[in-house]
N, C-alpha and C. Protein backbone atom coordinates (compact mmCIF):
# COMPACT_ATOMS: atom_id res chain seq x y z
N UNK A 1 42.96 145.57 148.59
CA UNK A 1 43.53 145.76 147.26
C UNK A 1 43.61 147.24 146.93
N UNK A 2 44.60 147.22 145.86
CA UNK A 2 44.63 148.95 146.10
C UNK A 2 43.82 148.94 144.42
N UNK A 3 43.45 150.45 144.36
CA UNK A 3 42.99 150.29 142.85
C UNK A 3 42.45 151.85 142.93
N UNK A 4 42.10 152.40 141.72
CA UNK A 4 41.81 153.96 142.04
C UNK A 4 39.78 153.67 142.52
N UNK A 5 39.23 153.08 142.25
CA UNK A 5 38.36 152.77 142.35
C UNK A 5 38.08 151.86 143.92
N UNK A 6 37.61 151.10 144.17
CA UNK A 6 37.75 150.22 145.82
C UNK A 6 38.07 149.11 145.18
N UNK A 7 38.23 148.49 144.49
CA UNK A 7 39.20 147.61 143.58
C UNK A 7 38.45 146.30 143.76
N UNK A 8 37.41 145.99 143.72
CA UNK A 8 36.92 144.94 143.95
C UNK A 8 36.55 144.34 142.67
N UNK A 9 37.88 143.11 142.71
CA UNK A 9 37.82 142.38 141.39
C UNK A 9 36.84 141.38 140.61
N UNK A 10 35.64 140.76 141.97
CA UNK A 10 34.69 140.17 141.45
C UNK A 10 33.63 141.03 140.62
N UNK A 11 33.44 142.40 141.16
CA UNK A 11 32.43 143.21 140.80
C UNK A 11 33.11 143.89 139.16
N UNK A 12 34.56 143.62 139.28
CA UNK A 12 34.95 144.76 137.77
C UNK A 12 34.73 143.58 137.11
N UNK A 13 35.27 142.32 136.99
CA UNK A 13 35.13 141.24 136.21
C UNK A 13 33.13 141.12 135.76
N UNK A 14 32.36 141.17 137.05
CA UNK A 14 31.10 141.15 136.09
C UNK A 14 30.40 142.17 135.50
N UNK A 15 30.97 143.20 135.84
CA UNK A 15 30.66 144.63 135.04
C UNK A 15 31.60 144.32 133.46
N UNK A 16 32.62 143.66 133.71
CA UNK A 16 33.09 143.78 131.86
C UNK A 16 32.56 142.96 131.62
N UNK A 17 32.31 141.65 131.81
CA UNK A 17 31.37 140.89 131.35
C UNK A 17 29.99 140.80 130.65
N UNK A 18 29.59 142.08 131.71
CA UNK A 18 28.18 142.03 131.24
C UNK A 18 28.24 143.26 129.66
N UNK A 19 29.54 144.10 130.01
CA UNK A 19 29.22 145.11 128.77
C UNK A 19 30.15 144.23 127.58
N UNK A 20 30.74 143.24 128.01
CA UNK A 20 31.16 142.87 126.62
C UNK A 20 30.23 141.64 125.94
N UNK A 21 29.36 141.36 127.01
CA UNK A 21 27.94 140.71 126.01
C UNK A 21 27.07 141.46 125.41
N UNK A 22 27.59 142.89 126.14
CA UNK A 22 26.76 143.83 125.07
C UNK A 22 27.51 144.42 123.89
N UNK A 23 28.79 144.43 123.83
CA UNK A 23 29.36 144.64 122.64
C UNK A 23 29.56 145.76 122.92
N UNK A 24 29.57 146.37 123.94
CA UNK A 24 30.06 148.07 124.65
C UNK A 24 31.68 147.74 125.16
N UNK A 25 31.83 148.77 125.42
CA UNK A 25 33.34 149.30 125.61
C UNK A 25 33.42 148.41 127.20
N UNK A 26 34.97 148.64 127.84
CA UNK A 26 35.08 148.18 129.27
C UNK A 26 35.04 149.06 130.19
N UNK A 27 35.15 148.39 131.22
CA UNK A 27 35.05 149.45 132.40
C UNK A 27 36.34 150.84 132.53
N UNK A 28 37.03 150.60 132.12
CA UNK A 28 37.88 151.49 132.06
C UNK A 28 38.09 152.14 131.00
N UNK A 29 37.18 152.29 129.83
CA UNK A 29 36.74 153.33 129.27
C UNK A 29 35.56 153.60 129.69
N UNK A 30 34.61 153.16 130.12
CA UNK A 30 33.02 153.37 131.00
C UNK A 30 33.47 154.75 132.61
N UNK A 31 34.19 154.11 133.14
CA UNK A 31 34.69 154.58 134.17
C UNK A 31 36.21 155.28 134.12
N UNK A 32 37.04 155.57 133.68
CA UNK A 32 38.37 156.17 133.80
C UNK A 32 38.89 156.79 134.88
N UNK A 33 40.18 155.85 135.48
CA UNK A 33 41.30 155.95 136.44
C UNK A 33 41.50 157.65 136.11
N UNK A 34 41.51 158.24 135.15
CA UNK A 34 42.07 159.55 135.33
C UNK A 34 41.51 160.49 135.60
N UNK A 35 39.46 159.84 135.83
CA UNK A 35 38.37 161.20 135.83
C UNK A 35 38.45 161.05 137.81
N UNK A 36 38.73 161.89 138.03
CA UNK A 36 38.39 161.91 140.01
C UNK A 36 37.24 162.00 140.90
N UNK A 37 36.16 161.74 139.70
CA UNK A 37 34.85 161.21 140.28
C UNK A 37 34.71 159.61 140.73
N UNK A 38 36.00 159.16 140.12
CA UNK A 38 35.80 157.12 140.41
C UNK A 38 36.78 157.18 141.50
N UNK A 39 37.13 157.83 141.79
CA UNK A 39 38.66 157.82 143.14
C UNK A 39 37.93 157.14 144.47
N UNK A 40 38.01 156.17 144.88
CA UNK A 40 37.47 155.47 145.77
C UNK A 40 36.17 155.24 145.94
N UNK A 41 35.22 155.52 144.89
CA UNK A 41 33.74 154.91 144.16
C UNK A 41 33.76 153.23 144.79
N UNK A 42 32.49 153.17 145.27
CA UNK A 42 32.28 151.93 145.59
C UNK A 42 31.71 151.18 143.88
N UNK A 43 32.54 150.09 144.05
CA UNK A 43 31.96 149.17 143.36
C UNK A 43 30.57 148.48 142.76
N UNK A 44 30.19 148.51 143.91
CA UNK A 44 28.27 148.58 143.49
C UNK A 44 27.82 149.88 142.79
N UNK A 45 28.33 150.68 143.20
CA UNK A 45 27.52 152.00 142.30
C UNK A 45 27.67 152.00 140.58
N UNK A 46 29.02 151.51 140.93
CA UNK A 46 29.72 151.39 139.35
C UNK A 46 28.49 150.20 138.76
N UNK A 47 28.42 149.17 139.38
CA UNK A 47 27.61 148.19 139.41
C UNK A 47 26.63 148.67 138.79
N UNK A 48 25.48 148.80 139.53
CA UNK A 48 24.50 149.64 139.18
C UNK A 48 24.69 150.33 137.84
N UNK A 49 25.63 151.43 137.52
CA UNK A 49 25.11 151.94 136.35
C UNK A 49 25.06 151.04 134.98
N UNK A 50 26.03 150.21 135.36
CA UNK A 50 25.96 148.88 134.07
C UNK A 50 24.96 148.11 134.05
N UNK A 51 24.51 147.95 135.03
CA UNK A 51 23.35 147.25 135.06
C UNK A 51 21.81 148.29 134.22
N UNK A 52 21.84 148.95 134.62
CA UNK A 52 20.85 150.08 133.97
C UNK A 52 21.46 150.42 132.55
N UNK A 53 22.23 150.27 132.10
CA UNK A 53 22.79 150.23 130.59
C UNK A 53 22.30 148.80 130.17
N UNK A 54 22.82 147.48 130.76
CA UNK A 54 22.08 146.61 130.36
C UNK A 54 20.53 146.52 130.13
N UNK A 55 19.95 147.08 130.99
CA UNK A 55 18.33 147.52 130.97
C UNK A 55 17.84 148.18 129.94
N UNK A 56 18.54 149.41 129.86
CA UNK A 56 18.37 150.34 128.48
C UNK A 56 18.34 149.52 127.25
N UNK A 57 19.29 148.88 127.42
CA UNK A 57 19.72 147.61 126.03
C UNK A 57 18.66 146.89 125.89
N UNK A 58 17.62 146.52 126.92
CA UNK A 58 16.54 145.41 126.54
C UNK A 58 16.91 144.23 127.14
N UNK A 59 17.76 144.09 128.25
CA UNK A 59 18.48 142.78 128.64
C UNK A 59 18.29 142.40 130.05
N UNK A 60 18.94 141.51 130.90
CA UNK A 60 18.64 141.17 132.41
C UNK A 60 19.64 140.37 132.89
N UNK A 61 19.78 140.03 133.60
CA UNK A 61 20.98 138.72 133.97
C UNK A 61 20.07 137.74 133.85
N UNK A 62 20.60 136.47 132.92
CA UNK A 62 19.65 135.36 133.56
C UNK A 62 20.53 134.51 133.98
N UNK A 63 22.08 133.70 134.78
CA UNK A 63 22.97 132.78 134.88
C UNK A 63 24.43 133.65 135.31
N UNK A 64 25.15 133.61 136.52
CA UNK A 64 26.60 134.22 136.61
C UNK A 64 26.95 132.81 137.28
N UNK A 65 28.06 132.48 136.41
CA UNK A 65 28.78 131.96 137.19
C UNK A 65 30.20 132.28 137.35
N UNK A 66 31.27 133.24 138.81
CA UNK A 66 31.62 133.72 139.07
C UNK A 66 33.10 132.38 139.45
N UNK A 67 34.19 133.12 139.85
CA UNK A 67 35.52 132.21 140.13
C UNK A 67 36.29 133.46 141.04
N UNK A 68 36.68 133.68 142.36
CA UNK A 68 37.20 134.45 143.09
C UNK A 68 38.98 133.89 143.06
N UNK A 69 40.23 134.09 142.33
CA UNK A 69 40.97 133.43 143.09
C UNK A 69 41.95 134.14 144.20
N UNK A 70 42.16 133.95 145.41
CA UNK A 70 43.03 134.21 146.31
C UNK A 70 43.10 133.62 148.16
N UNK A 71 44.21 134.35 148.15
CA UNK A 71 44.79 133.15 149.30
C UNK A 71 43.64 133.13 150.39
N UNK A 72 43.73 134.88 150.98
CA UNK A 72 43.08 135.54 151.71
C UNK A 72 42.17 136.97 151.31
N UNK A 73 41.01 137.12 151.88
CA UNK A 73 39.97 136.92 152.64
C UNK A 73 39.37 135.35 152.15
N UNK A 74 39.07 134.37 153.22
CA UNK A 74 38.70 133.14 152.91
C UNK A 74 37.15 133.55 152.44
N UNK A 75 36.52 132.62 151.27
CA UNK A 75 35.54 133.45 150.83
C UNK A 75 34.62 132.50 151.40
N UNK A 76 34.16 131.36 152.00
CA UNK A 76 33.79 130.66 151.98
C UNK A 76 32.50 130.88 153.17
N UNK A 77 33.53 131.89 154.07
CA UNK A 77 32.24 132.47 155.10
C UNK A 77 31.56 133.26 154.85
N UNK A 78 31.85 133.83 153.83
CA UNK A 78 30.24 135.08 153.31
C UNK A 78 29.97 134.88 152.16
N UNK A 79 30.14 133.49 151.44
CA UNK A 79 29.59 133.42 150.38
C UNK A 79 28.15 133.79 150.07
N UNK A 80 26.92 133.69 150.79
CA UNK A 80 25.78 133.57 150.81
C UNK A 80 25.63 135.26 150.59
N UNK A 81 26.32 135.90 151.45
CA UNK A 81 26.67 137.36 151.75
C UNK A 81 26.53 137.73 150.52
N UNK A 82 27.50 137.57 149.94
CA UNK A 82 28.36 138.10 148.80
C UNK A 82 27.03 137.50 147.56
N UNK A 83 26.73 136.37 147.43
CA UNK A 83 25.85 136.35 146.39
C UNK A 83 24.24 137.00 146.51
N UNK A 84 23.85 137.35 147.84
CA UNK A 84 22.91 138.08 147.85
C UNK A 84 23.07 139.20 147.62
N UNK A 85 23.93 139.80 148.24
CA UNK A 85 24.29 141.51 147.37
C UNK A 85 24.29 141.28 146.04
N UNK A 86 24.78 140.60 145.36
CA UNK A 86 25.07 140.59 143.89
C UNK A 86 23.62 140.12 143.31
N UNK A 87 22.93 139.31 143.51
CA UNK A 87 22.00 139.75 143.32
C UNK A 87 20.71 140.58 143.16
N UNK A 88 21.05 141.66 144.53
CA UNK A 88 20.19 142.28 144.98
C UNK A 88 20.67 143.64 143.61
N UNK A 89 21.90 143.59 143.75
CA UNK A 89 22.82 144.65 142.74
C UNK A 89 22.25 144.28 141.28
N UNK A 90 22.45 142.97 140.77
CA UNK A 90 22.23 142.81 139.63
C UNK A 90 20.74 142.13 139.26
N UNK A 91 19.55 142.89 140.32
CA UNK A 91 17.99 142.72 139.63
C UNK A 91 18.11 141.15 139.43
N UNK A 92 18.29 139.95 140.03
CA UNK A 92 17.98 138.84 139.81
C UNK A 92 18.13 137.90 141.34
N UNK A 93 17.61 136.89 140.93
CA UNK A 93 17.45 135.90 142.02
C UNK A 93 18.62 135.39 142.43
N UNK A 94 18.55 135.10 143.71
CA UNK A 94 19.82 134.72 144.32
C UNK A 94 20.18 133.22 144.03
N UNK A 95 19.36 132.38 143.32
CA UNK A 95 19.82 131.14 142.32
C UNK A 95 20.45 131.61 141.05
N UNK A 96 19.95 132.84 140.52
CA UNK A 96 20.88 132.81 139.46
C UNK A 96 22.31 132.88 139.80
N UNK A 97 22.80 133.06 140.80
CA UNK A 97 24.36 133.73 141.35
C UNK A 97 25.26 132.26 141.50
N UNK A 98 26.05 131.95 140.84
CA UNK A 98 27.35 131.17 142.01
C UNK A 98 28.27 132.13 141.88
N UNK A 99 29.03 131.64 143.57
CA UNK A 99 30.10 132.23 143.20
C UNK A 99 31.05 131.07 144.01
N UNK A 100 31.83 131.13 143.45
CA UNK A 100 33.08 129.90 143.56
C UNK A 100 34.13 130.64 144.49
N UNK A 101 35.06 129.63 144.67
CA UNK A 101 36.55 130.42 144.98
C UNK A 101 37.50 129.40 145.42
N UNK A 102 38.52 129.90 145.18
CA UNK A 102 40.03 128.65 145.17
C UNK A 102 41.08 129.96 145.49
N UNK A 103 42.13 128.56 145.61
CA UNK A 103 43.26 129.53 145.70
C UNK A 103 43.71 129.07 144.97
N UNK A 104 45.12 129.23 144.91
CA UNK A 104 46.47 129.30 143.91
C UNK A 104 47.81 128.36 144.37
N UNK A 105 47.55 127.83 145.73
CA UNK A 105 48.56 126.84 146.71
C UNK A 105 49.54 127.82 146.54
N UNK A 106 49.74 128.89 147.24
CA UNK A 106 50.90 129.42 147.46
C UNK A 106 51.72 129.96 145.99
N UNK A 107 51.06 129.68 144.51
CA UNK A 107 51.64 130.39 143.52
C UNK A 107 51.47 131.22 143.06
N UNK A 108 52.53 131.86 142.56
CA UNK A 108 52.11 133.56 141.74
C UNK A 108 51.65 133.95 142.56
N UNK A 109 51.20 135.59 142.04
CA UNK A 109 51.14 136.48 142.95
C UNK A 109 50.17 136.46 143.89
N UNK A 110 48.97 135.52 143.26
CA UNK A 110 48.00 135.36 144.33
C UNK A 110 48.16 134.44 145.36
N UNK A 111 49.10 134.03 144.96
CA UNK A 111 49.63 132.71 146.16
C UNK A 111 50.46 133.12 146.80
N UNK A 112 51.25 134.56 146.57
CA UNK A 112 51.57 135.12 147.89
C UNK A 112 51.01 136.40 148.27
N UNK A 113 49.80 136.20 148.15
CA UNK A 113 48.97 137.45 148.73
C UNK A 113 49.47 138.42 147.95
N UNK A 114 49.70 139.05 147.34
CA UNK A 114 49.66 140.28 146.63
C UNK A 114 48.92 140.50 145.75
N UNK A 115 47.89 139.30 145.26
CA UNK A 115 46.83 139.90 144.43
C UNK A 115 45.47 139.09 144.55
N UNK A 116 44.54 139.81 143.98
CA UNK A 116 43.79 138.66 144.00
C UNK A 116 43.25 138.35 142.13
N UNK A 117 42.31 137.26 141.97
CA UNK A 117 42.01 137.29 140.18
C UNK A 117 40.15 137.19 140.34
N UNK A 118 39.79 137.67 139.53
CA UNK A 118 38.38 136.78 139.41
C UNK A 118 38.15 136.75 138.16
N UNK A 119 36.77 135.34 138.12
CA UNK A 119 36.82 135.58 136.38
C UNK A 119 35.17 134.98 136.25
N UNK A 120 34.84 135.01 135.37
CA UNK A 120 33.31 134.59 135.04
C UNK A 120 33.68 133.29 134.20
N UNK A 121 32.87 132.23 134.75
CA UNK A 121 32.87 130.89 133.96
C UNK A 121 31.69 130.94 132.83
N UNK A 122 30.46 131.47 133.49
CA UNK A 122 29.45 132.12 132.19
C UNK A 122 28.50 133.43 132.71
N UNK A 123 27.90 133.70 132.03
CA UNK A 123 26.99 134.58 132.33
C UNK A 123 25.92 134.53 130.72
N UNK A 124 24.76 134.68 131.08
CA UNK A 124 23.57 134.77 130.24
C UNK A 124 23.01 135.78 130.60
N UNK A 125 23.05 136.86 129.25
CA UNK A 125 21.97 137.86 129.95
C UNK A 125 20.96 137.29 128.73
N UNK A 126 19.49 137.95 129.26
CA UNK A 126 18.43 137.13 128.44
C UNK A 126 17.92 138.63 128.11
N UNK A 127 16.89 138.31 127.12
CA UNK A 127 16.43 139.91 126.38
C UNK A 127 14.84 140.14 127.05
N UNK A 128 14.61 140.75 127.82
CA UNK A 128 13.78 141.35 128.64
C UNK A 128 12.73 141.62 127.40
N UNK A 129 10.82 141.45 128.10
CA UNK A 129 10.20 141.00 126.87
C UNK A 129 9.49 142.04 127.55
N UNK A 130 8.34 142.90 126.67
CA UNK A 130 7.29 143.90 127.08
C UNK A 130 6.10 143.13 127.56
């Protein structure tokens, strides 16, 4: 995927997610396409700092449930992959993580490979106690 960033749409979808349960701005005022410090920034890093904003806030992940849609990369062989990083990324257990994925049967743009979508079905962050 192209993107000024490494464009990885599961990771921007739970980074806005998590700052719009915080009632903070999105990633693209957090991060900006026009500053040339995000110009091919891995995704986890970006990761990471939202996550430590969530922290600051008093908060944690407690529940993601994630939706990948596209034709190709089939997600089905590194799912386990993919939800252990995300966990490991987002300070929680690798039960809190699903991550889903479908395609589109050949429609729209993700059904002819030119894009991909992701989206969060829920997410709970819980308020971290002293």
């Amino acid at each position: 995927l192209l993107g000024h960033s490494d464009a990885d749409v599961l990771i921007h979808a739970i980074m806005d997610a998590i700052l719009g349960a915080l009632a903070l701005d999105d990633i693209g005022k957090l991060f900006p396409d026009t500053d040339p410090k995000y110009k091919d920034i891995s995704s986890l890093k970006l990761l990471d700092h939202v996550v430590s904003i969530m922290e600051k806030k008093g908060y944690r992940i407690g529940n993601l449930d994630t939706v990948i849609i596209c034709e190709m990369p089939k997600i089905s062989p590194r799912r386990d992959e993919i939800k252990n990083l995300l966990a490991e990324h987002l300070k929680t257990d690798p039960t809190n993580v699903s991550i889903k994925a479908s395609t589109s049967e050949g429609l729209a743009f993700t059904g002819e490979g030119l894009g991909c979508l992701s989206t969060l079905r829920f997410l709970k962050c819980q308020q971290l106690y002293a």
